[in-house]
PDB file of N, CA and C in Angstrom:
ATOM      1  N   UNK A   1     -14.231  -5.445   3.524  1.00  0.00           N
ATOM      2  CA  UNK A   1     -13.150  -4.807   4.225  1.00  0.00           C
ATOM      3  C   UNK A   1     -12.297  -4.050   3.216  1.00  0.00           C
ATOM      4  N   UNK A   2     -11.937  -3.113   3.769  1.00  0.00           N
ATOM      5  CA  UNK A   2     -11.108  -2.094   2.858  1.00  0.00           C
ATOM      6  C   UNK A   2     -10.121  -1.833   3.598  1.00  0.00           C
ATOM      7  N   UNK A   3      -8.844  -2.388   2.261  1.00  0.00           N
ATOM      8  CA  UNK A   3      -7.492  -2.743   3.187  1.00  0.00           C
ATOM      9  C   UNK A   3      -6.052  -1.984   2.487  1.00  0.00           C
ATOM     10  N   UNK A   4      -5.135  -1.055   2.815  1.00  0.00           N
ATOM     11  CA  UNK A   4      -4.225  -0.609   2.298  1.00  0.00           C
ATOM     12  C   UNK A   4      -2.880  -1.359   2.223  1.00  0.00           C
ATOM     13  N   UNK A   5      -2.073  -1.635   1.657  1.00  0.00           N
ATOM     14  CA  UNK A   5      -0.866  -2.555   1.562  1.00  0.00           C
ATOM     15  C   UNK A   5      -0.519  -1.171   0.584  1.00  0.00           C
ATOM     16  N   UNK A   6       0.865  -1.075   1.819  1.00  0.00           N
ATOM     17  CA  UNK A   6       2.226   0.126   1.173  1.00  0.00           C
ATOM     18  C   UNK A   6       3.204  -0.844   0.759  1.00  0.00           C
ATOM     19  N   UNK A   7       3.430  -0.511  -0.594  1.00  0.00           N
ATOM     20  CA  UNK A   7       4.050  -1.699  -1.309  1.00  0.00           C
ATOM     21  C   UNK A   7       3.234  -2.287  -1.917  1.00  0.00           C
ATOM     22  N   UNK A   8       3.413  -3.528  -1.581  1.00  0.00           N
ATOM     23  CA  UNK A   8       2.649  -4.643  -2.185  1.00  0.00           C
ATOM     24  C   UNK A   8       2.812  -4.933  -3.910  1.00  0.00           C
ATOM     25  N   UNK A   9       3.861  -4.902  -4.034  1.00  0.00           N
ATOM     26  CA  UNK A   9       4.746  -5.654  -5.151  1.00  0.00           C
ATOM     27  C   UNK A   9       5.717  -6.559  -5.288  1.00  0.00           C
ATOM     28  N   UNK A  10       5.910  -7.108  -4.105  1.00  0.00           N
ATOM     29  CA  UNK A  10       7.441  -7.540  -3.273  1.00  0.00           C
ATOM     30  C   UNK A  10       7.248  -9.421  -3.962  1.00  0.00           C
ATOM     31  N   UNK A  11       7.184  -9.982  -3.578  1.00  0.00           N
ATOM     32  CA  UNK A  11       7.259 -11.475  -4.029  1.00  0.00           C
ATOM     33  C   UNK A  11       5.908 -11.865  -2.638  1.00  0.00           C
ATOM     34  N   UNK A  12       6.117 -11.703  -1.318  1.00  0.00           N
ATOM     35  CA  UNK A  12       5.693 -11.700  -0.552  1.00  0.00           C
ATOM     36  C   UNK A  12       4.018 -11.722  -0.498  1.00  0.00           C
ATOM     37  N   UNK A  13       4.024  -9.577  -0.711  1.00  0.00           N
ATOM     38  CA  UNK A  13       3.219  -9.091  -0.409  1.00  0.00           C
ATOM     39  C   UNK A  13       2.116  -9.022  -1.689  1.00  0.00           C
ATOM     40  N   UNK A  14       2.853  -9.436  -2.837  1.00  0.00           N
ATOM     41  CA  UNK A  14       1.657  -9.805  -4.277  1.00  0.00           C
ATOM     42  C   UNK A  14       1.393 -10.992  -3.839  1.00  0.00           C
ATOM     43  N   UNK A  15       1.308 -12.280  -3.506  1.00  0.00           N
ATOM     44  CA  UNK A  15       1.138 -13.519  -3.202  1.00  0.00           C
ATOM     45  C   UNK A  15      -0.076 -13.179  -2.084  1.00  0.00           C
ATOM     46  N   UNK A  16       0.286 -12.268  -0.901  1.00  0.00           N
ATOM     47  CA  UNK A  16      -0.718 -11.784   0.038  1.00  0.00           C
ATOM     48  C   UNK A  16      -1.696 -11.023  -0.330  1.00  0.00           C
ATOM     49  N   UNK A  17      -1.370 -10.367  -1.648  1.00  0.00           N
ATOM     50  CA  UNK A  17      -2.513  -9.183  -2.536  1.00  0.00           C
ATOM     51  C   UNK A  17      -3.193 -10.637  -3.362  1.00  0.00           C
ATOM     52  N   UNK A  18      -2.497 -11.607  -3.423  1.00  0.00           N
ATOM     53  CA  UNK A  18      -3.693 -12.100  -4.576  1.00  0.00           C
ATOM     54  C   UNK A  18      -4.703 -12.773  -3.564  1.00  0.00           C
ATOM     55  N   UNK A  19      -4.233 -13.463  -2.136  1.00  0.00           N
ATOM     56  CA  UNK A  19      -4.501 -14.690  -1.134  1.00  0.00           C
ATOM     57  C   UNK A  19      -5.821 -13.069  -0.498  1.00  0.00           C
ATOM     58  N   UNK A  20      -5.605 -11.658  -0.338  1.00  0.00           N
ATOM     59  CA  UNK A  20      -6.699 -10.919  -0.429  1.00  0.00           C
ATOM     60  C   UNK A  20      -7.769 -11.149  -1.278  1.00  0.00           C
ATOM     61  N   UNK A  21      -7.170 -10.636  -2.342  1.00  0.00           N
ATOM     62  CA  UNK A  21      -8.223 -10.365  -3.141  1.00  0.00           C
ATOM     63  C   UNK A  21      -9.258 -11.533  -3.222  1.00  0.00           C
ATOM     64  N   UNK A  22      -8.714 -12.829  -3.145  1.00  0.00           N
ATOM     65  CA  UNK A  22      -9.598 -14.366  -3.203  1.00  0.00           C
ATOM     66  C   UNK A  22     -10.484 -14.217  -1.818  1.00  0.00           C
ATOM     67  N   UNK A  23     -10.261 -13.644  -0.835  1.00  0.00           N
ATOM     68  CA  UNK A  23     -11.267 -13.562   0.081  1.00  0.00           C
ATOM     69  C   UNK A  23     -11.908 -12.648  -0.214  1.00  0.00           C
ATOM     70  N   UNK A  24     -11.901 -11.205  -0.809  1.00  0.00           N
ATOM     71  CA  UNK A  24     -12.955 -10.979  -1.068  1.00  0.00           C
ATOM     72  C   UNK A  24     -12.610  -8.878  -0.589  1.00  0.00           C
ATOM     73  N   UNK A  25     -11.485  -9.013  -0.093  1.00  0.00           N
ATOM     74  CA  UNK A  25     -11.239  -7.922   0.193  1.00  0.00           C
ATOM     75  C   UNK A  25     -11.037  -6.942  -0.715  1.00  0.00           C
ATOM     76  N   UNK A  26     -11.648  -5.304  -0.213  1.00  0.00           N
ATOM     77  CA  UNK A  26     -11.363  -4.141  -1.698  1.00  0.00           C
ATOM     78  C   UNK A  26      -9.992  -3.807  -1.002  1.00  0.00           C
ATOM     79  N   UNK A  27      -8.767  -4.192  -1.810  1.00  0.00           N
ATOM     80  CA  UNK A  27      -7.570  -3.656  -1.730  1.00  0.00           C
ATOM     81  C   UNK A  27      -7.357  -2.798  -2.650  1.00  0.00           C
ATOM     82  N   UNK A  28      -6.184  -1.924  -1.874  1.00  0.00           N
ATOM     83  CA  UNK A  28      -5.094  -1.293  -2.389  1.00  0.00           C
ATOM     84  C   UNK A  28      -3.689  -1.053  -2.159  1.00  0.00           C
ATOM     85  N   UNK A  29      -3.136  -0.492  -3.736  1.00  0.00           N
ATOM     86  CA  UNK A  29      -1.680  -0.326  -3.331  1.00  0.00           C
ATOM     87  C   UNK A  29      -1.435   0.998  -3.463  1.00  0.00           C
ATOM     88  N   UNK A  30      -0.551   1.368  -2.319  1.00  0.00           N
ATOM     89  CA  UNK A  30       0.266   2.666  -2.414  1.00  0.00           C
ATOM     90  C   UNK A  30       1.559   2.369  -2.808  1.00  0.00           C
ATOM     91  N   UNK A  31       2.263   2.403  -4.015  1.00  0.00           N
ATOM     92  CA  UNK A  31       3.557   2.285  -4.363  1.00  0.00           C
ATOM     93  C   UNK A  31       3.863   3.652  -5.574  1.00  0.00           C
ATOM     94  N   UNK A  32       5.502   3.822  -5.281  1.00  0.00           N
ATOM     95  CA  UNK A  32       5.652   4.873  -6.295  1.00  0.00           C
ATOM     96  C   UNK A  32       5.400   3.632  -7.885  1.00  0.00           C
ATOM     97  N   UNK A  33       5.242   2.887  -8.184  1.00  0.00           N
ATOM     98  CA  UNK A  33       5.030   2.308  -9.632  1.00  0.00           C
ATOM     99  C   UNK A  33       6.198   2.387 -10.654  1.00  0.00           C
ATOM    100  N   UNK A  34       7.189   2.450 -10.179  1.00  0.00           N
ATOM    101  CA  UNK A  34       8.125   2.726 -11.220  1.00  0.00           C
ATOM    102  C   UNK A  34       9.296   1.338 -10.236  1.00  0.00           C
ATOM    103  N   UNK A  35       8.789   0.779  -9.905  1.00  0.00           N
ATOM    104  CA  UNK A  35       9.763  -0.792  -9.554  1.00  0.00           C
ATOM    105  C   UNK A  35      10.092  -1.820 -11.030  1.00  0.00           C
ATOM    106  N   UNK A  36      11.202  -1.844 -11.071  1.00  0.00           N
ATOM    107  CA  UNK A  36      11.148  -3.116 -12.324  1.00  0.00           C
ATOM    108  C   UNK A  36      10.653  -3.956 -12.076  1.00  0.00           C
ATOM    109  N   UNK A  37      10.852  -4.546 -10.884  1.00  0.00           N
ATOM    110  CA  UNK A  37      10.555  -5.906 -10.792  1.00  0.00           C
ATOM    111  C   UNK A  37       8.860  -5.437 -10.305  1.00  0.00           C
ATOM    112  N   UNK A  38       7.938  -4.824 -10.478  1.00  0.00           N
ATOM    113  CA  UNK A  38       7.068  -4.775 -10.129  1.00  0.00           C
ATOM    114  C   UNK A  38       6.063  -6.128 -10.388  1.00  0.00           C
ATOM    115  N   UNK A  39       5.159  -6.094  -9.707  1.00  0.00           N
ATOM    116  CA  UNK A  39       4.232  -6.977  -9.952  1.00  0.00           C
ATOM    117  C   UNK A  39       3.168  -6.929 -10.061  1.00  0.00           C
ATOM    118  N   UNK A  40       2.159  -6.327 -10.856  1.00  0.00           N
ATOM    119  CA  UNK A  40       0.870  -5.793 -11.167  1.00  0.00           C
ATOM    120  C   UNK A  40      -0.226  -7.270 -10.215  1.00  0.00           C
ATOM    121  N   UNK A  41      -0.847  -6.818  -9.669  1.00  0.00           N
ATOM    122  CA  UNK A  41      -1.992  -7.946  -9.751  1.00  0.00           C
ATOM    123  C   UNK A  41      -3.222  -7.461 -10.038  1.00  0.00           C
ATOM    124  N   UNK A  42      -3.859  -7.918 -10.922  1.00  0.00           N
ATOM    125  CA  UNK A  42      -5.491  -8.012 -11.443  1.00  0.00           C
ATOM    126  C   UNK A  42      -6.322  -7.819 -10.086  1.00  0.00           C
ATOM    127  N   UNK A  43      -6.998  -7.026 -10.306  1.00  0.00           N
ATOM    128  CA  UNK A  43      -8.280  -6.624  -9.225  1.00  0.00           C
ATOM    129  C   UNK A  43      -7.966  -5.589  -7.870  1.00  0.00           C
ATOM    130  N   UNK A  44      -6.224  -5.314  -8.184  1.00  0.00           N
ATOM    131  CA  UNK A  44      -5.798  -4.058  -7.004  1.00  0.00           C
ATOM    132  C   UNK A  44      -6.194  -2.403  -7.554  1.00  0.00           C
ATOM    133  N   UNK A  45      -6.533  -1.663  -6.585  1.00  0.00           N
ATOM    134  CA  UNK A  45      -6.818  -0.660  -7.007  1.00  0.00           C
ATOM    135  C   UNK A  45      -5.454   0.259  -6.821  1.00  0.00           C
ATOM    136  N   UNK A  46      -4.913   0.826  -7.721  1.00  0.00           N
ATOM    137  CA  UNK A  46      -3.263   1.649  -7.861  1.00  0.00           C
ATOM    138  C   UNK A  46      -3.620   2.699  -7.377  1.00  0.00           C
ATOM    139  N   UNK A  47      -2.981   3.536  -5.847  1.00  0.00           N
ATOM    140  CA  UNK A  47      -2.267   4.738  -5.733  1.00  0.00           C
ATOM    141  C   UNK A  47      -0.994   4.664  -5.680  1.00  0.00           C
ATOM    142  N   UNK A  48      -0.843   6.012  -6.797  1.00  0.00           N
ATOM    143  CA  UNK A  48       0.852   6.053  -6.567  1.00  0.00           C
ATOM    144  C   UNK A  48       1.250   7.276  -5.922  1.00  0.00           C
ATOM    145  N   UNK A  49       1.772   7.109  -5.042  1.00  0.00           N
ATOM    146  CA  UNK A  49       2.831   7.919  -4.589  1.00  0.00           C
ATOM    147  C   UNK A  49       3.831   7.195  -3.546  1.00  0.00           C
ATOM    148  N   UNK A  50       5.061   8.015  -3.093  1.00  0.00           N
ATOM    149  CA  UNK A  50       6.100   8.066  -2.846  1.00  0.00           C
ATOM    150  C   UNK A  50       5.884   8.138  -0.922  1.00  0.00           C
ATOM    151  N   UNK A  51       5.898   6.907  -0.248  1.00  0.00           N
ATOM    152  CA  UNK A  51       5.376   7.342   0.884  1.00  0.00           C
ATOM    153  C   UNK A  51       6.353   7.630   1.778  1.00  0.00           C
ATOM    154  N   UNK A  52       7.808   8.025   1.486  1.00  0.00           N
ATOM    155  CA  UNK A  52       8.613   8.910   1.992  1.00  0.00           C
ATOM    156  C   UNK A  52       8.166  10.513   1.786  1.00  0.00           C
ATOM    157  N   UNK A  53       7.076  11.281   1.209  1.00  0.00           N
ATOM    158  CA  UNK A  53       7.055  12.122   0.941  1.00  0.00           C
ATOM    159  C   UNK A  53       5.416  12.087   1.800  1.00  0.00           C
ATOM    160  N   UNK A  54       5.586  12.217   2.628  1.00  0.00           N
ATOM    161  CA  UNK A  54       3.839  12.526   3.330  1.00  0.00           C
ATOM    162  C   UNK A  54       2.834  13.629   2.801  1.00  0.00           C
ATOM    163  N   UNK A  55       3.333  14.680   2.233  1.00  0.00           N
ATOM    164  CA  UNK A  55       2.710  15.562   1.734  1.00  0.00           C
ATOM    165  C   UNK A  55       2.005  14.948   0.291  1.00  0.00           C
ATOM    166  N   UNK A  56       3.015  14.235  -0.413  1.00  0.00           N
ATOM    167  CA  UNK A  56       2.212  13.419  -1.704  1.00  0.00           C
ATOM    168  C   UNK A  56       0.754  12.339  -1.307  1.00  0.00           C
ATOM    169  N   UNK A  57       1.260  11.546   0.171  1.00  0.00           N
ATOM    170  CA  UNK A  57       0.685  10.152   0.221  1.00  0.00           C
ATOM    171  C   UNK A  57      -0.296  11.076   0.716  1.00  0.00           C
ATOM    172  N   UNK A  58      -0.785  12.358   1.704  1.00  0.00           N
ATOM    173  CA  UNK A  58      -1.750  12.749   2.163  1.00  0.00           C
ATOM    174  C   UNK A  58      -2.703  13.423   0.114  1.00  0.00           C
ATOM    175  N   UNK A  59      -2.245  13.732   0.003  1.00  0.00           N
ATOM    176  CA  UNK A  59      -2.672  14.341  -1.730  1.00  0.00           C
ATOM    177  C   UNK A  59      -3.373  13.187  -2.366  1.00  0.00           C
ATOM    178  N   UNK A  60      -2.995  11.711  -2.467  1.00  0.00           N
ATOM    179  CA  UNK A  60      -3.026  10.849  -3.408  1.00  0.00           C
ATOM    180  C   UNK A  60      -3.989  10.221  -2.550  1.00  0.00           C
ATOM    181  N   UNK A  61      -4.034   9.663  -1.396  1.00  0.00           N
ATOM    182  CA  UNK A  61      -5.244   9.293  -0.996  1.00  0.00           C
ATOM    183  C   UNK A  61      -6.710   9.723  -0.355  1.00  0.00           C
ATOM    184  N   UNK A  62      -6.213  11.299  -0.612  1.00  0.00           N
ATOM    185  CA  UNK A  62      -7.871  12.072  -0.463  1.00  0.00           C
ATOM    186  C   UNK A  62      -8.553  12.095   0.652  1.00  0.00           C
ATOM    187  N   UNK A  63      -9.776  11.628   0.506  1.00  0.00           N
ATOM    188  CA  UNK A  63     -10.619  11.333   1.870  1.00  0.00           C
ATOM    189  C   UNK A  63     -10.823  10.081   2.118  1.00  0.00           C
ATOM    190  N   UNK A  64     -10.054   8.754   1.164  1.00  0.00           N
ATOM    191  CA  UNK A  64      -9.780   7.768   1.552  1.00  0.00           C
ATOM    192  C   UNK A  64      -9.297   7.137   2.619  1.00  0.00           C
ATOM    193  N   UNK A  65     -10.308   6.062   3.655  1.00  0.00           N
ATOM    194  CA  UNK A  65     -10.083   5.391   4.295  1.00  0.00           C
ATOM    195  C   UNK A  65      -9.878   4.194   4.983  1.00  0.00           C
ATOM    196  N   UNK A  66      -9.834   3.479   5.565  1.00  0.00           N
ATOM    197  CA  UNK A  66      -8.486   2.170   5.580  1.00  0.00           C
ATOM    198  C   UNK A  66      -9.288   1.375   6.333  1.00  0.00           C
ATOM    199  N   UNK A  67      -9.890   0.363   6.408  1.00  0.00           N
ATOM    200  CA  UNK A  67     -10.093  -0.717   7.947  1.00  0.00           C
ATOM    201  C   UNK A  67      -8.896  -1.259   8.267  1.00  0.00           C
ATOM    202  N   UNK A  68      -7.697  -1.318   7.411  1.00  0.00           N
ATOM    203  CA  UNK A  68      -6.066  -1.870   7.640  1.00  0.00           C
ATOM    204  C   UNK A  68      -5.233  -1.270   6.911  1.00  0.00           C
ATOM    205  N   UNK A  69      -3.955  -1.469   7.592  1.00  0.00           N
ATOM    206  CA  UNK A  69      -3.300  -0.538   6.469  1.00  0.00           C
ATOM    207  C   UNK A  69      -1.980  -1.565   6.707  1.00  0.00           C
ATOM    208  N   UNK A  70      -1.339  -1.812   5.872  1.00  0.00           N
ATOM    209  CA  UNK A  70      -0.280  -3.204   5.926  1.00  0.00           C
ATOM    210  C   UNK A  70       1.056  -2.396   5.050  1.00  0.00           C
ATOM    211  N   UNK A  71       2.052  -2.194   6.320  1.00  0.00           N
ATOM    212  CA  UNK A  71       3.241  -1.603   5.234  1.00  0.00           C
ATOM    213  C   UNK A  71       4.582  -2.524   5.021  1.00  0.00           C
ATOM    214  N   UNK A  72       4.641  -3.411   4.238  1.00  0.00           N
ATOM    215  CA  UNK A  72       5.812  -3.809   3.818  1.00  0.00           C
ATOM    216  C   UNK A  72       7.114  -3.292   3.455  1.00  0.00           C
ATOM    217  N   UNK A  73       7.243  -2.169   3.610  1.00  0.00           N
ATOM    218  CA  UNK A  73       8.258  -1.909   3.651  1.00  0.00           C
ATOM    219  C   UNK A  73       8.804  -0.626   4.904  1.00  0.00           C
ATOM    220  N   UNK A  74       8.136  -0.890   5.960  1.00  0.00           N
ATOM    221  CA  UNK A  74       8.738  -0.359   6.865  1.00  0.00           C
ATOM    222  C   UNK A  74       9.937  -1.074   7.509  1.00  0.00           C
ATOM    223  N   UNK A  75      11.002  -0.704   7.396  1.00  0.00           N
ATOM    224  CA  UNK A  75      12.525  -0.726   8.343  1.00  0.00           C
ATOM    225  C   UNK A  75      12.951  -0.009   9.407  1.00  0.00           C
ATOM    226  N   UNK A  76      12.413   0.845   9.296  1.00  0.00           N
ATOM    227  CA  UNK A  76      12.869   1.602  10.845  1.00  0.00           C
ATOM    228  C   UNK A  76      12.281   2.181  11.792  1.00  0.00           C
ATOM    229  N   UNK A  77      11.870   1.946  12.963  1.00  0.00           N
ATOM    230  CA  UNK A  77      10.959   3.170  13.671  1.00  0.00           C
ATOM    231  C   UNK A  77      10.641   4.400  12.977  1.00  0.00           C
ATOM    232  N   UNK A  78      11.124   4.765  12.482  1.00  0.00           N
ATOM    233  CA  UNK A  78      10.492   6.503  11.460  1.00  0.00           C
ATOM    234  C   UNK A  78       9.634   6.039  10.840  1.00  0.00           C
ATOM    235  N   UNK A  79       9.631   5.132  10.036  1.00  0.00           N
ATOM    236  CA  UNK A  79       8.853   4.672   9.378  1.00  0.00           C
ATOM    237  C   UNK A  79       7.303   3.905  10.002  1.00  0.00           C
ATOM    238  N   UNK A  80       7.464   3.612  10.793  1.00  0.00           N
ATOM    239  CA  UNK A  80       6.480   3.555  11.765  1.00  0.00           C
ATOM    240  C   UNK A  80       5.329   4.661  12.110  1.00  0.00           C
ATOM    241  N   UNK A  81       6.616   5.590  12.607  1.00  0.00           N
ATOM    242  CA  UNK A  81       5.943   7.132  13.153  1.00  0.00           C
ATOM    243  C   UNK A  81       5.472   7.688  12.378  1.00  0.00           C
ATOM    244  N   UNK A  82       6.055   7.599  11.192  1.00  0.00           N
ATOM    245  CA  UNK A  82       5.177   7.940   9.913  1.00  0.00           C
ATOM    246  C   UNK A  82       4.007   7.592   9.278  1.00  0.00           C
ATOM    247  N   UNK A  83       3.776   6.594   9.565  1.00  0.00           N
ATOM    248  CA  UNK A  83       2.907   5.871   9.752  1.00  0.00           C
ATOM    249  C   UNK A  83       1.835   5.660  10.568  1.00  0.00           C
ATOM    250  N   UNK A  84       2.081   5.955  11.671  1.00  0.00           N
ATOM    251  CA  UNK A  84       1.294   6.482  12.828  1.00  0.00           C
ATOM    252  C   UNK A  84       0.668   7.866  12.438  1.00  0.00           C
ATOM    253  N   UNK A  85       1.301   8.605  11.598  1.00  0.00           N
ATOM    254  CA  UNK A  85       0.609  10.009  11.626  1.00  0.00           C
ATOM    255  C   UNK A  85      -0.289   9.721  10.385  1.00  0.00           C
ATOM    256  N   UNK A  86       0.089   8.888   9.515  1.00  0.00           N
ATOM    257  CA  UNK A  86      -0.692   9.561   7.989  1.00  0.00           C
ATOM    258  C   UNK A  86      -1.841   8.564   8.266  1.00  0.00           C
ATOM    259  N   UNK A  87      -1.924   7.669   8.967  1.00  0.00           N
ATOM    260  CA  UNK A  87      -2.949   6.704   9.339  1.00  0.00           C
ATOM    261  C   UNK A  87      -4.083   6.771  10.682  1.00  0.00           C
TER     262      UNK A  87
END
């Protein structure tokens, strides 16, 4: 399974990137990478971009495609809709 997690640096969602990766899943992260508190985990595959900027996140993930796409840091319906489109 090939699975997207937006974010996935959070305390949370690295704990859920590692509890992935042990099953067996090809993950990835879409984060801009410049978080201090970031949290690298071993065996994620890094896109970076800025997924307030749709024109970047459509650029950075290519013809790449998703069986899931998991966004941790959506807060607001826009973010949703946004989501709805780039997915």
């Amino acid at each position: 399974m090939n699975v997207l997690f937006i974010g996935g640096t959070g305390i949370i969602s690295s704990a859920s990137s590692r509890l992935a990766l042990d099953k067996g899943i090809d993950l990835h992260h879409l984060n801009r990478g410049i978080s201090s508190s970031i949290r690298r985990v071993d065996g994620v595959k890094n896109i970076l971009a800025d997924i307030h900027d749709e024109d970047a996140v459509q650029e950075a993930l290519g013809n790449r495609h998703f069986d899931a796409v998991v966004d941790w840091i959506a807060f607001h319906p826009d973010d949703i809709r946004r989501d709805i489109r780039l997915f």
